[in-house]
N, C-alpha and C. Protein backbone atom coordinates (compact mmCIF):
# COMPACT_ATOMS: atom_id res chain seq x y z
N UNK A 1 -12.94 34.54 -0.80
CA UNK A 1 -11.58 34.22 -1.16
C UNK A 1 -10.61 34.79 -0.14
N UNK A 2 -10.56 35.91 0.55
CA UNK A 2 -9.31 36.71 1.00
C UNK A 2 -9.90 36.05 2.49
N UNK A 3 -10.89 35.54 2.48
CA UNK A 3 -11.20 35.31 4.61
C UNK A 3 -10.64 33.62 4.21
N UNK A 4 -10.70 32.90 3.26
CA UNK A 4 -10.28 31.04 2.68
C UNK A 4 -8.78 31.40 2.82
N UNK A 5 -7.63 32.68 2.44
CA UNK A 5 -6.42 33.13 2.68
C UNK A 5 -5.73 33.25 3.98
N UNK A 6 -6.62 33.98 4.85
CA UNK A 6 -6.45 34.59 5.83
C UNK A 6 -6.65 33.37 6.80
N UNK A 7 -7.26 31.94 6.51
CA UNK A 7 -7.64 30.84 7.17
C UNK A 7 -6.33 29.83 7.24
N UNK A 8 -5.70 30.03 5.93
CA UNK A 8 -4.55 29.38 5.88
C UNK A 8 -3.30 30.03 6.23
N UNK A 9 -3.07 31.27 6.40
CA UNK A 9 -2.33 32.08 7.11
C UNK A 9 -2.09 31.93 8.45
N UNK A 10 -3.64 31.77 9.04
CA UNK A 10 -3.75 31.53 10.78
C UNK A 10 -2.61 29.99 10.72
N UNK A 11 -3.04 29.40 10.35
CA UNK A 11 -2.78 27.77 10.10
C UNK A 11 -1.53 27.42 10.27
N UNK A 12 -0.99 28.25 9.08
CA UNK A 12 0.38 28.19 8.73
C UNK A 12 1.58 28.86 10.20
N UNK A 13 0.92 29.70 10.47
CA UNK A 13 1.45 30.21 11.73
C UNK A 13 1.99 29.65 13.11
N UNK A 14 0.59 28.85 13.41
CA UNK A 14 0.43 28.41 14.22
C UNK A 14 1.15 26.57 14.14
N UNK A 15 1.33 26.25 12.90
CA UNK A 15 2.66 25.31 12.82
C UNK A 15 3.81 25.43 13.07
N UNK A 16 4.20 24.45 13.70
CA UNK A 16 5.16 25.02 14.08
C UNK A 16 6.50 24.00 13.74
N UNK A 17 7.64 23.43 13.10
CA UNK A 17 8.47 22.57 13.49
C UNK A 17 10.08 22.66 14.13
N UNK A 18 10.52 21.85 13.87
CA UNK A 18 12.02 21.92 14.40
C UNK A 18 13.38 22.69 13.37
N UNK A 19 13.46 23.56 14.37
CA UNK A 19 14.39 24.44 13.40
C UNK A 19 15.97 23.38 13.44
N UNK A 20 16.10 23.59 11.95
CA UNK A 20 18.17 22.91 12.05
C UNK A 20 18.60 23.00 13.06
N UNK A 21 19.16 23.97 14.04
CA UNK A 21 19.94 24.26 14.88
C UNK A 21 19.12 23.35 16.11
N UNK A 22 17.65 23.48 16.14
CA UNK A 22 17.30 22.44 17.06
C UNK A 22 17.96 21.03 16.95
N UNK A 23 17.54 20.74 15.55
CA UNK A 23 17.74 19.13 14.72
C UNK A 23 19.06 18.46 15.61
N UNK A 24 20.07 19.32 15.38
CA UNK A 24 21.21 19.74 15.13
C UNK A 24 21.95 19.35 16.66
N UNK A 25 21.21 20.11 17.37
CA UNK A 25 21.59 20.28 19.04
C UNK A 25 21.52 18.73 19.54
N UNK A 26 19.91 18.01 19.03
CA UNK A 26 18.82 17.02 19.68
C UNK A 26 20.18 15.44 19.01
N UNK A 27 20.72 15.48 17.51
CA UNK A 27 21.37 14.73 17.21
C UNK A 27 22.93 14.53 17.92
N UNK A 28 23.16 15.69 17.54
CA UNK A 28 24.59 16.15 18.43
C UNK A 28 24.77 15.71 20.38
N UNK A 29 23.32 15.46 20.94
CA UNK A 29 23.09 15.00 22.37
C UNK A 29 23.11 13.50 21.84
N UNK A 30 22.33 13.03 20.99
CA UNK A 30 22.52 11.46 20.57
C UNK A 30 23.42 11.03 20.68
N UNK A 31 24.11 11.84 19.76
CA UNK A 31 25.45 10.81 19.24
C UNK A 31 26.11 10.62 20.96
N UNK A 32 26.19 11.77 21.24
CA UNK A 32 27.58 11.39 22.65
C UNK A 32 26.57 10.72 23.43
N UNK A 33 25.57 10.72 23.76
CA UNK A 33 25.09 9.32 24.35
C UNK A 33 24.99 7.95 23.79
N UNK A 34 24.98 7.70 22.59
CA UNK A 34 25.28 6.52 22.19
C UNK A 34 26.84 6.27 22.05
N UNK A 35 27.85 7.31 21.70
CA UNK A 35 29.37 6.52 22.37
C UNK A 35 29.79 6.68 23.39
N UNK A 36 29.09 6.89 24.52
CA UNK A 36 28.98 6.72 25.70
C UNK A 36 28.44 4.95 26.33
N UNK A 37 27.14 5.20 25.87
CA UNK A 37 26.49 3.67 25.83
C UNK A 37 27.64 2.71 24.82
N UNK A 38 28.21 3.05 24.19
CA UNK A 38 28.84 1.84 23.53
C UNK A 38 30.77 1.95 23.94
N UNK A 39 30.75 2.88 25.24
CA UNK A 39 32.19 2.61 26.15
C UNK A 39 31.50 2.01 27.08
N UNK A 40 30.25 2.17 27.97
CA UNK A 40 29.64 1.83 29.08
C UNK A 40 29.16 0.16 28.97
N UNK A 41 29.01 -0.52 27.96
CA UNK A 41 28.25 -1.66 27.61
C UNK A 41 29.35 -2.49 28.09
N UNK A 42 30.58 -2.86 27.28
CA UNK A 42 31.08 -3.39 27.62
C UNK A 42 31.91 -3.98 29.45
N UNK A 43 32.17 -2.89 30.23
CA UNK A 43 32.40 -2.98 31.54
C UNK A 43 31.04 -3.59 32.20
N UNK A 44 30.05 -3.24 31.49
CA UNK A 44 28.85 -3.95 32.33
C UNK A 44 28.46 -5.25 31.89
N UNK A 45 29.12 -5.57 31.12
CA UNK A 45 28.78 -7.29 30.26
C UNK A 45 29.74 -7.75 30.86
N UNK A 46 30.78 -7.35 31.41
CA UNK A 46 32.07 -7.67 32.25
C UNK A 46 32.03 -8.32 33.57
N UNK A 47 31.05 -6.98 34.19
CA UNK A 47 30.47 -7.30 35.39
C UNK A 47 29.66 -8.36 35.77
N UNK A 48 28.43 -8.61 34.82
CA UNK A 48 27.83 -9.78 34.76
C UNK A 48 28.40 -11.03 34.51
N UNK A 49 29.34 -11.08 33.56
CA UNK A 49 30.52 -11.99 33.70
C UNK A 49 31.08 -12.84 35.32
N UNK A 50 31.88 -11.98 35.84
CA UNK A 50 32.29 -11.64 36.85
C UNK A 50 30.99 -12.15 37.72
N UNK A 51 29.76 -11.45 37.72
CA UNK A 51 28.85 -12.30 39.26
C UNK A 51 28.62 -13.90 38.36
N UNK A 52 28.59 -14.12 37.03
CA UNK A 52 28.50 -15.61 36.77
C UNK A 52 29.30 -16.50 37.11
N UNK A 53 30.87 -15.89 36.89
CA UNK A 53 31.80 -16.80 37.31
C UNK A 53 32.35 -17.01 38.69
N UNK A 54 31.55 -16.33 39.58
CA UNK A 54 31.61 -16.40 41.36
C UNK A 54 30.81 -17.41 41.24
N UNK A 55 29.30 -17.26 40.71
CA UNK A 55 28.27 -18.43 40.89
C UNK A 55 29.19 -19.58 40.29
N UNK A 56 29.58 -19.88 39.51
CA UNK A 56 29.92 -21.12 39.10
C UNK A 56 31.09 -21.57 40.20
N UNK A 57 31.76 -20.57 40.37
CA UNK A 57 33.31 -21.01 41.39
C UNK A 57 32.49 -21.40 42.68
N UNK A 58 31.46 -21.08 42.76
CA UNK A 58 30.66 -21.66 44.61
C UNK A 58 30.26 -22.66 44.15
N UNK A 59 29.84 -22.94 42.86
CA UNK A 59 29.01 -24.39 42.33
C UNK A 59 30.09 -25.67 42.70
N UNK A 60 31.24 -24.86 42.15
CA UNK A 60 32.46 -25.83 42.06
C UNK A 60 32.75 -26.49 43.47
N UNK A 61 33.15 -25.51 44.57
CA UNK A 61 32.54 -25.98 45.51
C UNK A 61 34.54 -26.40 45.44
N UNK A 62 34.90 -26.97 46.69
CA UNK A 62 36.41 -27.13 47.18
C UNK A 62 36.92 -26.41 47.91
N UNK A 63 38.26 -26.48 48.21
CA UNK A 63 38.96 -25.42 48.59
C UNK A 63 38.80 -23.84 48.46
N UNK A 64 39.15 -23.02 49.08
CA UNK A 64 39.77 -21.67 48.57
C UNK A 64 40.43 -21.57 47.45
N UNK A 65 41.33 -22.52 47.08
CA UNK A 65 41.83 -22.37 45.99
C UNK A 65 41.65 -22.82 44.73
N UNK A 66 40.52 -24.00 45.12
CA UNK A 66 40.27 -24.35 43.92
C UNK A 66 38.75 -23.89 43.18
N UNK A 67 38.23 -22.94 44.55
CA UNK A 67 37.31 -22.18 43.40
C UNK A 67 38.03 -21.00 42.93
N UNK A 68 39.18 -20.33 43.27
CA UNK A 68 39.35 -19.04 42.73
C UNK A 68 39.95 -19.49 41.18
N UNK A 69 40.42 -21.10 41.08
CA UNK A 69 40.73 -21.85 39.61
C UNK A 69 39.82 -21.71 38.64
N UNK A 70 38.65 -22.49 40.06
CA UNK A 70 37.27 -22.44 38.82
C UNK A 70 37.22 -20.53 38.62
N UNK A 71 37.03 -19.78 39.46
CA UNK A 71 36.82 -18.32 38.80
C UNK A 71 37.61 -18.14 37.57
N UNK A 72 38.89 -18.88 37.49
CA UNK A 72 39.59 -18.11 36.19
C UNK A 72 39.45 -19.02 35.38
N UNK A 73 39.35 -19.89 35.39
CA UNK A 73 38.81 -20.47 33.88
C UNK A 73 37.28 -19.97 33.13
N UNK A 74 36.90 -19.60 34.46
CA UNK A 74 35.45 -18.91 33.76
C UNK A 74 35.53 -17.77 33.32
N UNK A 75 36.24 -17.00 33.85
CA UNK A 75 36.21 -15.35 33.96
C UNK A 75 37.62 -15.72 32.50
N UNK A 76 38.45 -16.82 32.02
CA UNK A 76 38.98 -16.22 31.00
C UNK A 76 38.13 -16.76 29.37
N UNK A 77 37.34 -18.31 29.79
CA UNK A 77 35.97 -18.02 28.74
C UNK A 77 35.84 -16.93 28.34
N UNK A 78 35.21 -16.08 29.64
CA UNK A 78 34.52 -14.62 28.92
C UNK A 78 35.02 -13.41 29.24
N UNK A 79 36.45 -13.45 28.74
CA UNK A 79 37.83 -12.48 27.90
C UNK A 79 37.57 -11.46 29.83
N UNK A 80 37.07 -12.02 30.97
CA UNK A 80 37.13 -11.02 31.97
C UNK A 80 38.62 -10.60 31.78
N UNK A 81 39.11 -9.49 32.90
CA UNK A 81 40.34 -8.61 33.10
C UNK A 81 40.40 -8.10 34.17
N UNK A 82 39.22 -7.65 34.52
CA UNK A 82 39.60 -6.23 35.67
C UNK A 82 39.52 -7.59 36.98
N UNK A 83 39.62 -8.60 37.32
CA UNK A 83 39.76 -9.40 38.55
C UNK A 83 40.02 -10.59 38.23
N UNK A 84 40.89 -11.06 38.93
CA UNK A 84 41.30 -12.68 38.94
C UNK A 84 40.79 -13.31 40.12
N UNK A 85 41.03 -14.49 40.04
CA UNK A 85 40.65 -15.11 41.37
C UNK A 85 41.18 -15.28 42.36
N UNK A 86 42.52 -15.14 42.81
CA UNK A 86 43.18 -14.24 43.75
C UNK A 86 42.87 -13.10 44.45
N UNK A 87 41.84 -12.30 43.83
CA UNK A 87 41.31 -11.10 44.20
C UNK A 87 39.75 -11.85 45.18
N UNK A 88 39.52 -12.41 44.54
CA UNK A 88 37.91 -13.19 45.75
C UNK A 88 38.21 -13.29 46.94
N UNK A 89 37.34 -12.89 47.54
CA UNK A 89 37.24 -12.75 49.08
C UNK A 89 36.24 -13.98 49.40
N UNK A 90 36.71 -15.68 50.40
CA UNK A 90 36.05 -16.12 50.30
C UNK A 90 35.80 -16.63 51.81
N UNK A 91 34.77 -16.54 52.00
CA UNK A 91 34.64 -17.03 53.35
C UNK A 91 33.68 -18.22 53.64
N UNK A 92 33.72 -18.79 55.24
CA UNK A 92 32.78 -19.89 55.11
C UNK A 92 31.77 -19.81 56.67
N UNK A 93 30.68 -18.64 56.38
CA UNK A 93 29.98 -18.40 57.25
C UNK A 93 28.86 -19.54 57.60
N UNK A 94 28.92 -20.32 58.22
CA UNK A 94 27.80 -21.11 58.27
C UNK A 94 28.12 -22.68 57.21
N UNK A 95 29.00 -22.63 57.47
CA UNK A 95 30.03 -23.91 56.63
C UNK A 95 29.41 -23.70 55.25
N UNK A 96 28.92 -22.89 54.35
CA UNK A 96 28.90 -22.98 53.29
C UNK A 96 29.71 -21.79 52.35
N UNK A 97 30.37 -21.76 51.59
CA UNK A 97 31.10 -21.25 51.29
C UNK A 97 30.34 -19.48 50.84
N UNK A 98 30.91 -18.01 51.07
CA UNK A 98 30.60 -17.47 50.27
C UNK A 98 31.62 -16.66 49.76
N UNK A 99 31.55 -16.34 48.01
CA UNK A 99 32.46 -15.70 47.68
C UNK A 99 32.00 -13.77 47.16
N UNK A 100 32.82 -13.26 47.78
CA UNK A 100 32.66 -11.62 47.25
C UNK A 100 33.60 -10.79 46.47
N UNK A 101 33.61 -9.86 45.94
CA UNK A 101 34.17 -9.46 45.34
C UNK A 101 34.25 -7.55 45.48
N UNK A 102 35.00 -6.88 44.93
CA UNK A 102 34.84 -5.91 44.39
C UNK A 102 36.17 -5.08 43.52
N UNK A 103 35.49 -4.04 42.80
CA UNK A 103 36.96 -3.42 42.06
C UNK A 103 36.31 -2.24 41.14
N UNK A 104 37.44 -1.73 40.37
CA UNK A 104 36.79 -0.83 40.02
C UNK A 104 37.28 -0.23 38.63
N UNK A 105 36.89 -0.14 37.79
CA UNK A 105 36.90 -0.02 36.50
C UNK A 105 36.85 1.44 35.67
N UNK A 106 38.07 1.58 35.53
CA UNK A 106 37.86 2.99 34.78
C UNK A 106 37.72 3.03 33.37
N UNK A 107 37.25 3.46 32.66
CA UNK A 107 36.68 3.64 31.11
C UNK A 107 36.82 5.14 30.46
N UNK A 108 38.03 5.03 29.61
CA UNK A 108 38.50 5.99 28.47
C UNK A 108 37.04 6.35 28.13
N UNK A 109 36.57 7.97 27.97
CA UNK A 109 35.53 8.27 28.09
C UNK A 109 36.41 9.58 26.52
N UNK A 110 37.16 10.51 26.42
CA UNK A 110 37.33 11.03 25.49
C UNK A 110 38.61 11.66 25.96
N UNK A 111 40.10 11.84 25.30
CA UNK A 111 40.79 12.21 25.67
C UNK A 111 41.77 11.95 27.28
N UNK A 112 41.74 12.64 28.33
CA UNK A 112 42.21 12.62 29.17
C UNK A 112 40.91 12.56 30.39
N UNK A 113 39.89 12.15 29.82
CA UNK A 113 38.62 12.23 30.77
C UNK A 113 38.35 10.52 31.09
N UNK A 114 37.91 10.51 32.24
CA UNK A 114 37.91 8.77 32.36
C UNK A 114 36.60 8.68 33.15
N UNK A 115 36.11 7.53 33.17
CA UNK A 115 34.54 7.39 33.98
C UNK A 115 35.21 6.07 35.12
N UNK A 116 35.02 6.41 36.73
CA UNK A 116 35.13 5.27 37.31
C UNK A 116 33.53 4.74 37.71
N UNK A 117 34.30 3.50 37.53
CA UNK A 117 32.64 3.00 38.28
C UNK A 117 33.12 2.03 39.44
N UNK A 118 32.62 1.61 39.92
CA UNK A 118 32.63 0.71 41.73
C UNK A 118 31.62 -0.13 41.34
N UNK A 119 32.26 -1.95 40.88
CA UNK A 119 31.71 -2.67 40.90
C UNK A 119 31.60 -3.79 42.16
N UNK A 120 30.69 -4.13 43.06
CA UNK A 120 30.67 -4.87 44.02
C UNK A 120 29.77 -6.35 43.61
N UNK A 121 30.07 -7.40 44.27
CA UNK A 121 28.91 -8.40 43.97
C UNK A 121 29.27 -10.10 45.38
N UNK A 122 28.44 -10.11 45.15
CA UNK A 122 28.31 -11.27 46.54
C UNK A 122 27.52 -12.96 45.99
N UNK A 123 28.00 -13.93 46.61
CA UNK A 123 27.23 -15.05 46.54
C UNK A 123 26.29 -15.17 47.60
N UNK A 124 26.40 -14.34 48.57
CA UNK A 124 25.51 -14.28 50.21
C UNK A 124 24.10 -13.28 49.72
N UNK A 125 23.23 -13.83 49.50
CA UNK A 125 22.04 -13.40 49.45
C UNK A 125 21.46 -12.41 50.13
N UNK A 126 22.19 -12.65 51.58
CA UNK A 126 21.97 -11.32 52.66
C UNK A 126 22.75 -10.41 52.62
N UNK A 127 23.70 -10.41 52.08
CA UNK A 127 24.29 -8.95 51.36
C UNK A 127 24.07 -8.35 50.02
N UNK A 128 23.65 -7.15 50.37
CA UNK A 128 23.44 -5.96 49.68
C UNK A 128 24.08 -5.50 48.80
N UNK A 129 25.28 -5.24 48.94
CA UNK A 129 26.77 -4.95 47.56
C UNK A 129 28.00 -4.98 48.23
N UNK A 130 28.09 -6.31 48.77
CA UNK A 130 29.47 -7.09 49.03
C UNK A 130 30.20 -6.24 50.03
N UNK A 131 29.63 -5.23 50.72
CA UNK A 131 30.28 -4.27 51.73
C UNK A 131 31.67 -4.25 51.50
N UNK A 132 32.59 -4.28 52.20
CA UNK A 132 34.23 -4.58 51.95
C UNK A 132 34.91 -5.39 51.69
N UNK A 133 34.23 -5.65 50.39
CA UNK A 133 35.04 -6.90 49.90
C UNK A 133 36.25 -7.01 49.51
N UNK A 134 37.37 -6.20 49.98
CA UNK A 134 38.51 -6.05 49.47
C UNK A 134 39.63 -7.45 50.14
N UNK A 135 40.27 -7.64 49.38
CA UNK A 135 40.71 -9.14 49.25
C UNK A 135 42.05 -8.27 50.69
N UNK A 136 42.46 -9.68 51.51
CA UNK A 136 42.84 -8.85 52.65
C UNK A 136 44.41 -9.02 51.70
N UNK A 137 45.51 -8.58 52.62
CA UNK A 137 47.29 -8.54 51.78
C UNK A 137 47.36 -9.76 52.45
N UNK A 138 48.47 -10.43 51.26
CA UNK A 138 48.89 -11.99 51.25
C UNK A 138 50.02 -11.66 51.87
């Protein structure tokens, strides 16, 4: 009987789980990463936006001006903001049109704290992240 005691003693010891204050810490890291992920989601559904409605404005195909049209009818479909089509940088390397972009998006993160991010994007396949795509002064 007292060595069948002393067996469940070892046992019991050697279990081990998560103390509250762990629980506590591990939830408390959750949460601010999930309202983090749910300020961060949106600017990036934005972005994808934004490289769809370049693809469609090259589909469109015309003028300079009449794809940066097609960009805003697309980009206001899907509620875009942070760029209009005025802002496209479009050039015609090789007589086919390409359009680039870039800008940059800051996101209310808590109080007086803000997250920037640097979004770039290209229709030119041989570019990497739209290098300087900054739209030149009108």
């Amino acid at each position: 009987m007292r060595q069948q005691q002393s067996i469940y003693h070892r046992a019991a010891r050697r279990e081990a789980g998560v103390s509250l204050t762990g629980l506590i810490f591990v939830l408390a890291v959750l949460g601010v990463a999930v309202v983090f992920a749910f300020k961060l989601i949106p600017a990036y559904m934005e972005y994808n936006a934004v490289k769809d409605a370049i693809v469609r404005a090259k589909e469109a195909g015309g003028t300079p001006r009449e794809m940066q049209v097609a960009f805003d009818k697309s980009a206001g479909i899907n509620d875009v903001s942070a760029i209009r089509g005025r802002d496209l940088v479009i050039t015609r390397d090789g007589g086919e049109p390409q359009i680039s972009f870039a800008y940059e998006k800051r996101v209310p993160l808590m109080g007086n704290v803000s997250l920037v991010i640097d979004y770039a994007g290209s229709t030119d396949p041989s570019d990497t992240g739209a290098g300087d795509a900054r739209p030149a002064a009108q």
